[in-house]
Protein backbone atom coordinates (compact mmCIF):
# COMPACT_ATOMS: atom_id res chain seq x y z
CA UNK A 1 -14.51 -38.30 32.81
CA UNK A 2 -13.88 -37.07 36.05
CA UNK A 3 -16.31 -39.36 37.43
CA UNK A 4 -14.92 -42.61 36.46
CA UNK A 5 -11.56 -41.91 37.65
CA UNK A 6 -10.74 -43.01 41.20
CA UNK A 7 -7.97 -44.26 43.33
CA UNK A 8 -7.77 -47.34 41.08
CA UNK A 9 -7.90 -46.20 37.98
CA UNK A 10 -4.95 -47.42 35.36
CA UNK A 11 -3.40 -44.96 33.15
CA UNK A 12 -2.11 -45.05 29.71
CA UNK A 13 0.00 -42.69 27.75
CA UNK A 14 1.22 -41.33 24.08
CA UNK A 15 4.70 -40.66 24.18
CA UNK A 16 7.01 -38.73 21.88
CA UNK A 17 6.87 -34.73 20.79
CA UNK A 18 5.20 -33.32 19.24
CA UNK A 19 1.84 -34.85 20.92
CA UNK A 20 -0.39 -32.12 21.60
CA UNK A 21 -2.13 -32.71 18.41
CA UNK A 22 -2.86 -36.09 18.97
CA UNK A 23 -6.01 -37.37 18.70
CA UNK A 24 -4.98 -40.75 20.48
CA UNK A 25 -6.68 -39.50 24.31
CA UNK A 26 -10.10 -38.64 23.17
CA UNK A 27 -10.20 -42.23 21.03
CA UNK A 28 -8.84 -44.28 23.82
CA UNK A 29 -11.02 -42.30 26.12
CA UNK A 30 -13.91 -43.02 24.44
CA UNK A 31 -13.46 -46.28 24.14
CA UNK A 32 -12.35 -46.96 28.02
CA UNK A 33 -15.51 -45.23 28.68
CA UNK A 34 -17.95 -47.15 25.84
CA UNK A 35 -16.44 -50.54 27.50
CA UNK A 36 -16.82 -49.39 30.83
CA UNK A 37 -12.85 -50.44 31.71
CA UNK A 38 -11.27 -47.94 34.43
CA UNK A 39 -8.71 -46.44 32.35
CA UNK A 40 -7.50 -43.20 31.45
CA UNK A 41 -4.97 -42.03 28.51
CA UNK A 42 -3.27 -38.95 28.41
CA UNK A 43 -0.51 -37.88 26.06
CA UNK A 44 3.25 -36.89 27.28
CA UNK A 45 5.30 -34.02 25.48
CA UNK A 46 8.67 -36.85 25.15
CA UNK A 47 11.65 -35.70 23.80
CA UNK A 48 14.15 -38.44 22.13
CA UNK A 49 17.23 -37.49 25.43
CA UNK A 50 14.08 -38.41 27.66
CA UNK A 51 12.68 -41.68 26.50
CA UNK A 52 14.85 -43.49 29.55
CA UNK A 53 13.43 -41.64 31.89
CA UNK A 54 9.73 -41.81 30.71
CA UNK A 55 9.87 -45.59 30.80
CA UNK A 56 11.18 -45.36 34.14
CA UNK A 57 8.59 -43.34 35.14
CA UNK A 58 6.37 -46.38 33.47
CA UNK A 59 7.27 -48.55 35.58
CA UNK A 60 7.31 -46.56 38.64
CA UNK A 61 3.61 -45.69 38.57
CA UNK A 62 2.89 -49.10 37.45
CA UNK A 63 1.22 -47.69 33.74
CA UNK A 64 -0.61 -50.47 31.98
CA UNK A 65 1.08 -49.65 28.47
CA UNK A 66 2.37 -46.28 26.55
CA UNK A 67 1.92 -45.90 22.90
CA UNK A 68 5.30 -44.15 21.04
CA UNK A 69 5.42 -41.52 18.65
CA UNK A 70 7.40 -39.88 16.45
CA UNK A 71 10.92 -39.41 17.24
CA UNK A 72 10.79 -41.64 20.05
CA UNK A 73 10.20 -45.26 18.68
CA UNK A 74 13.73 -46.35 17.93
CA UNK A 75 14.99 -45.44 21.13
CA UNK A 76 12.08 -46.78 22.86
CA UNK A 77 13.10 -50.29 22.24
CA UNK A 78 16.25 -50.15 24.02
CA UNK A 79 14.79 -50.38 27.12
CA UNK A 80 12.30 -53.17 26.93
CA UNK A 81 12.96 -56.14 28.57
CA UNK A 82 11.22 -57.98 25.56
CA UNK A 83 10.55 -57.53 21.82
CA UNK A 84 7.68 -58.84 19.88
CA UNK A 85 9.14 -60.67 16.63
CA UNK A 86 8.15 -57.53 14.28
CA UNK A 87 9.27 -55.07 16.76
CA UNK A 88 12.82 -56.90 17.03
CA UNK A 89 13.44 -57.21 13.38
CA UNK A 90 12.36 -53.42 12.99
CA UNK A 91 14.31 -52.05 16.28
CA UNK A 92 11.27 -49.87 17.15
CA UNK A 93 8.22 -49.63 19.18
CA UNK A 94 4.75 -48.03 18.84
CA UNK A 95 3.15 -50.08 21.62
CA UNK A 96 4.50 -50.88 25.22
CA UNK A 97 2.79 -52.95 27.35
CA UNK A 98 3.47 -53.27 30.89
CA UNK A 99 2.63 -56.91 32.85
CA UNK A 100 3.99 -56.90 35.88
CA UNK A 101 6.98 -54.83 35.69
CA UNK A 102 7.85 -56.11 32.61
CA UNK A 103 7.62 -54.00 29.41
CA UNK A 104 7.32 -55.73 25.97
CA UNK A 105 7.45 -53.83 23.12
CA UNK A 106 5.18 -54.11 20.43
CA UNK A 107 5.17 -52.43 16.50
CA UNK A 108 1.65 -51.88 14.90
CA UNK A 109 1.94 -49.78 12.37
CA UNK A 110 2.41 -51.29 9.83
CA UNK A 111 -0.48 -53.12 10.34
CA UNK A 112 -2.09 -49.88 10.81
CA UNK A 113 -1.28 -48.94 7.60
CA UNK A 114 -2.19 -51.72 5.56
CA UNK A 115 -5.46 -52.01 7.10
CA UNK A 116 -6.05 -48.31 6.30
CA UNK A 117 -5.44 -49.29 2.47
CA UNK A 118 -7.65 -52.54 2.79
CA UNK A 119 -10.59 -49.79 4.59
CA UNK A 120 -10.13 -47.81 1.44
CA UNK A 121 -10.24 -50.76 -1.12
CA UNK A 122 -6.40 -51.26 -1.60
CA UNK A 123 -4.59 -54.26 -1.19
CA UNK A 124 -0.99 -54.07 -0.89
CA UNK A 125 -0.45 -57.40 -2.48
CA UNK A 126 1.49 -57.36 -6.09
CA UNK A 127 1.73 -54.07 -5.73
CA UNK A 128 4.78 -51.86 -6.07
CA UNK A 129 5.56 -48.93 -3.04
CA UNK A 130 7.75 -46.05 -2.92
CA UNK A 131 8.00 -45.02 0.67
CA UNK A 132 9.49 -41.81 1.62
CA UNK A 133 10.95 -42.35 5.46
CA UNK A 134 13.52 -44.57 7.33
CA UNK A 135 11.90 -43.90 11.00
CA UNK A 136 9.95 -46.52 12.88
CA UNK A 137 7.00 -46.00 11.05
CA UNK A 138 8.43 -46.26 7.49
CA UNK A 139 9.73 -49.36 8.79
CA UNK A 140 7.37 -50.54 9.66
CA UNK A 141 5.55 -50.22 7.03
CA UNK A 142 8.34 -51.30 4.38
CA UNK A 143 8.05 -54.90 6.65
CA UNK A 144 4.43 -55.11 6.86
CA UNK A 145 4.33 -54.19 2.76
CA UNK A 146 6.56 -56.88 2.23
CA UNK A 147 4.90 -59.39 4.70
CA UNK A 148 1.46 -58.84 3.13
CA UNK A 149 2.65 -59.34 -0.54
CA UNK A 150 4.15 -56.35 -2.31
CA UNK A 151 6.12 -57.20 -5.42
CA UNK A 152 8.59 -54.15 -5.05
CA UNK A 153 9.80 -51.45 -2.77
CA UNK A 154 11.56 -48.11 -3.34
CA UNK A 155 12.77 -46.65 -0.16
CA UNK A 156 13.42 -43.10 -0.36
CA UNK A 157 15.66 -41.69 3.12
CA UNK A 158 18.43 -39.08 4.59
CA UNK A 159 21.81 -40.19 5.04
CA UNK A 160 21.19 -39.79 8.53
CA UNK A 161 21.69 -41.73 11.41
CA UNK A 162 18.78 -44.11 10.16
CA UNK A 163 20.83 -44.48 7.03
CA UNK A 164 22.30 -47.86 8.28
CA UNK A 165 19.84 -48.77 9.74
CA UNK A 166 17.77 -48.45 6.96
CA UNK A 167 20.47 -50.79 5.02
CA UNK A 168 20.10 -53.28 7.42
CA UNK A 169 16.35 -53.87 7.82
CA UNK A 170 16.14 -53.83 3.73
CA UNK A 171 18.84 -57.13 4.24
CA UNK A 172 16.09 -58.33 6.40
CA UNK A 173 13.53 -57.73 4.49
CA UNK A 174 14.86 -59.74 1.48
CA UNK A 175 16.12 -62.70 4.24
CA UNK A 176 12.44 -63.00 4.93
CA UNK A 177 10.66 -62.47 2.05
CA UNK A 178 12.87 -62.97 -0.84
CA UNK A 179 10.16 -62.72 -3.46
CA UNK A 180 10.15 -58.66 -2.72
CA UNK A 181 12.58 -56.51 -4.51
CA UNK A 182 13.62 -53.79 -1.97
CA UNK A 183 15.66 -51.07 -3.14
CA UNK A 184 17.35 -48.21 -0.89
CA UNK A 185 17.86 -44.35 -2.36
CA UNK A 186 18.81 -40.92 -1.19
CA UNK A 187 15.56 -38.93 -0.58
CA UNK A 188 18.07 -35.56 -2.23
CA UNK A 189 17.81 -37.48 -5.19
CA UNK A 190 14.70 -36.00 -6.40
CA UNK A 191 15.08 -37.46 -10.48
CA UNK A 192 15.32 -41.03 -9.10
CA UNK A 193 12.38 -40.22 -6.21
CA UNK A 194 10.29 -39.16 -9.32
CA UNK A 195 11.25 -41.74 -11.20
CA UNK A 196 10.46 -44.27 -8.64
CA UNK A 197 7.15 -43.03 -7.22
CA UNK A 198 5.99 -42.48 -11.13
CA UNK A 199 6.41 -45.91 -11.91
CA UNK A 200 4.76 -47.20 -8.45
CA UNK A 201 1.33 -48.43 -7.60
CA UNK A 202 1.33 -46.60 -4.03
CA UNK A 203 2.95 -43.90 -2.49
CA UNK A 204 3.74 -43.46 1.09
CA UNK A 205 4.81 -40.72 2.79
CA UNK A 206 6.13 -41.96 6.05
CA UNK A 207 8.40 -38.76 7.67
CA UNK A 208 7.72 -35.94 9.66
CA UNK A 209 7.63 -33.51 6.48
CA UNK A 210 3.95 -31.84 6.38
CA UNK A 211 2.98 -32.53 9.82
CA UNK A 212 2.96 -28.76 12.28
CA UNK A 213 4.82 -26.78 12.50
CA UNK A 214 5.52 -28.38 8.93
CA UNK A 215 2.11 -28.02 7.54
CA UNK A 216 3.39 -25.99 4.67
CA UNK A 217 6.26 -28.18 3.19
CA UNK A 218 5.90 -32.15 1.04
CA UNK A 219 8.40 -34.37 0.62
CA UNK A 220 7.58 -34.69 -3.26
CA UNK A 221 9.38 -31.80 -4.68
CA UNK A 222 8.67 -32.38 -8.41
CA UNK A 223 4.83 -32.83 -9.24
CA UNK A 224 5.51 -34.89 -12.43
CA UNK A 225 5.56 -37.90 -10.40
CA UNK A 226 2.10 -37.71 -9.53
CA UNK A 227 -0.90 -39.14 -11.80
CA UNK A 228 -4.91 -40.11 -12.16
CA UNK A 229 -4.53 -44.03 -10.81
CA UNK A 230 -1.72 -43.38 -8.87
CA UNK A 231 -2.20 -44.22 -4.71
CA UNK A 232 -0.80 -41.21 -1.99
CA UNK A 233 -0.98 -42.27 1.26
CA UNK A 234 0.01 -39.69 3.99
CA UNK A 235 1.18 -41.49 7.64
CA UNK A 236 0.61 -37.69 8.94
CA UNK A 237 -2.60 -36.93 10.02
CA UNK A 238 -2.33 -33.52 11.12
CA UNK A 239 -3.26 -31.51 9.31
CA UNK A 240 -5.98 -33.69 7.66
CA UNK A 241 -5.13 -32.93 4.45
CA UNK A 242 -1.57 -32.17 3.90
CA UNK A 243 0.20 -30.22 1.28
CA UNK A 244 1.64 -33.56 -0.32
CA UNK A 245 -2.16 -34.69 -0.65
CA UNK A 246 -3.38 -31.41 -1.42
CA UNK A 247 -1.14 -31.56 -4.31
CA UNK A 248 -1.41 -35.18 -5.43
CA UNK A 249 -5.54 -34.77 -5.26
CA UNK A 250 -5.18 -31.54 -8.09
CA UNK A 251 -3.36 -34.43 -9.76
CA UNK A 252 -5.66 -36.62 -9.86
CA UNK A 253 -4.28 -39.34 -7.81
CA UNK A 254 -6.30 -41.34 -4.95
CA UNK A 255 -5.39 -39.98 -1.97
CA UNK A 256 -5.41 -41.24 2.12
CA UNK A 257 -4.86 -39.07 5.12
CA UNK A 258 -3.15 -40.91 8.20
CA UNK A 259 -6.15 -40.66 10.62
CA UNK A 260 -7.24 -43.76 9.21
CA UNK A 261 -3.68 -45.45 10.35
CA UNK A 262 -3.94 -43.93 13.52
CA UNK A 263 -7.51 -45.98 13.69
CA UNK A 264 -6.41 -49.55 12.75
CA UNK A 265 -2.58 -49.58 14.86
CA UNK A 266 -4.54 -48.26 17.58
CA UNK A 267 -6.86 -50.73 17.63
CA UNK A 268 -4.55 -53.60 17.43
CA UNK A 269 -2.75 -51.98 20.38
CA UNK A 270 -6.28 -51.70 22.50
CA UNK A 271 -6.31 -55.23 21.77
CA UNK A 272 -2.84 -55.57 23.28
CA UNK A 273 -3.53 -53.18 26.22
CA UNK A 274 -7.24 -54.88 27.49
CA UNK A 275 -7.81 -57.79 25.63
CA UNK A 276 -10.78 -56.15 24.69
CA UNK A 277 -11.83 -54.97 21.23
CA UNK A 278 -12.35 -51.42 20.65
CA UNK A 279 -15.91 -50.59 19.03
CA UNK A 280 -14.03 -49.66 16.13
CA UNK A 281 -17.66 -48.61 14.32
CA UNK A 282 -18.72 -46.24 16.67
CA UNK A 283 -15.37 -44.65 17.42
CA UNK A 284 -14.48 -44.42 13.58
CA UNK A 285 -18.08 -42.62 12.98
CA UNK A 286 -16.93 -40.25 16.14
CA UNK A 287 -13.65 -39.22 15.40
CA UNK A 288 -12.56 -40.37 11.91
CA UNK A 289 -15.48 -38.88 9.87
């Protein structure tokens, strides 16, 4: 790599904490490198009380774009100076891109977790969703769900301070696509979650729970919920194989890992970043094997 890189070399970055895990630099890497674009990605240990000052920083040394991670997404968004339409009704960004000086924020998630399902034979459409999560990424993917065609969806989430907002983007769900029926639960109310994810299609885990230091711990507390036919879908991707699809798999339900998310919203972001498309063969044979 240290070849390519010269005086005029852009730079990228994954922000948001933890990163170190990531496996975003090697893919984007890889793929600067396959398409011969003078690029370089590296990721950025970004805690929530720091987001200002990272995209400060982005447009001080004129970066090209920054994807945002986990716990950073909401926040990110207040400092764009413009929204793309999913990223406004969401209130989060996975994607900046910077033209200019200007930064517009972008959400693909969602995408990349519907394209994930489509990858592994599942389409989203008629289908009914629990989703565990009330971050960007669960929102993300509670819009995208709806936008591509899901009859119902359970939300399952903390009374935290993404409580209302929560609320608020299940209003907008139902303004948009009023043929979805979006409901809104505790996540301590483990008889309903069971409930609700038993009589689902899919299952989505979309927090923080079973990612390191957190590799030991699932969000599904009662096992009943989980059956042969059922679909598990993990937006963590490391470890591989978490505890909540360790234990859905001895189930017998089908069961995804989140690399394959990381794969598709990163491509639609490379997309955003070069205009180019990434070799999405080669690097899913490299890295997502």
């Amino acid at each position: 790599m240290e070849k390519r890189i010269s005086g005029h070399t852009g730079v990228m970055a994954l922000i948001g904490s933890p990163v170190g895990h990531s496996g975003s630099p090697a893919m984007y890497n890889y793929s600067f490198e396959r398409l011969g674009l003078d690029y370089v990605y590296v990721a950025f240990d970004i805690k929530v009380e720091e987001v200002g000052d990272a995209i400060a920083a982005m447009r001080t040394f004129h970066m090209r774009g920054c994807n945002v991670t986990m716990p950073c997404k909401t926040e990110a968004a207040r400092y764009m100076d413009e929204l793309s339409p999913a990223a406004r009704i969401i209130g989060a960004v996975n994607t900046i891109v910077n033209d200019g000086g200007k930064l517009t924020g972008y959400i693909t998630d969602g995408e990349g977790f519907v394209n994930n399902l489509k990858d592994h034979g599942i389409d989203i459409r008629g289908k009914k969703i629990t989703v565990a999560g009330g971050g960007g990424a669960a929102t993300a993917i509670q819009v995208q769900c709806a936008l591509d065609g899901a009859r119902e969806i359970s939300i399952f989430n903390r009374k935290d301070a993404f409580w209302g907002r929560t609320l608020e983007t299940v209003e907008k769900i139902r303004a948009a696509v009023p043929g979805c029926v979006v409901h809104v639960y505790d996540i301590a109310d483990t008889k309903r979650m069971t409930e609700e994810i038993a009589a689902s299609d899919i299952f989505a885990n979309a927090t923080i729970v079973g990612m390191k230091p957190m590799e030991n711990e699932s969000v599904v507390k009662d096992l009943s919920a989980f059956r042969p036919g059922l679909v598990v879908a993990d937006a963590v991707y490391d470890p591989e194989e978490t505890r909540l699809l360790r234990e859905a798999k001895e189930a017998g339900c089908t069961c995804i890992g989140g690399k394959g998310m990381l794969l598709w919203q990163g491509v639609a972001a490379f997309k955003l970043y070069t205009g180019e498309d990434m070799p999405v063969a080669e690097v899913k044979e490299r890295f997502f094997r």
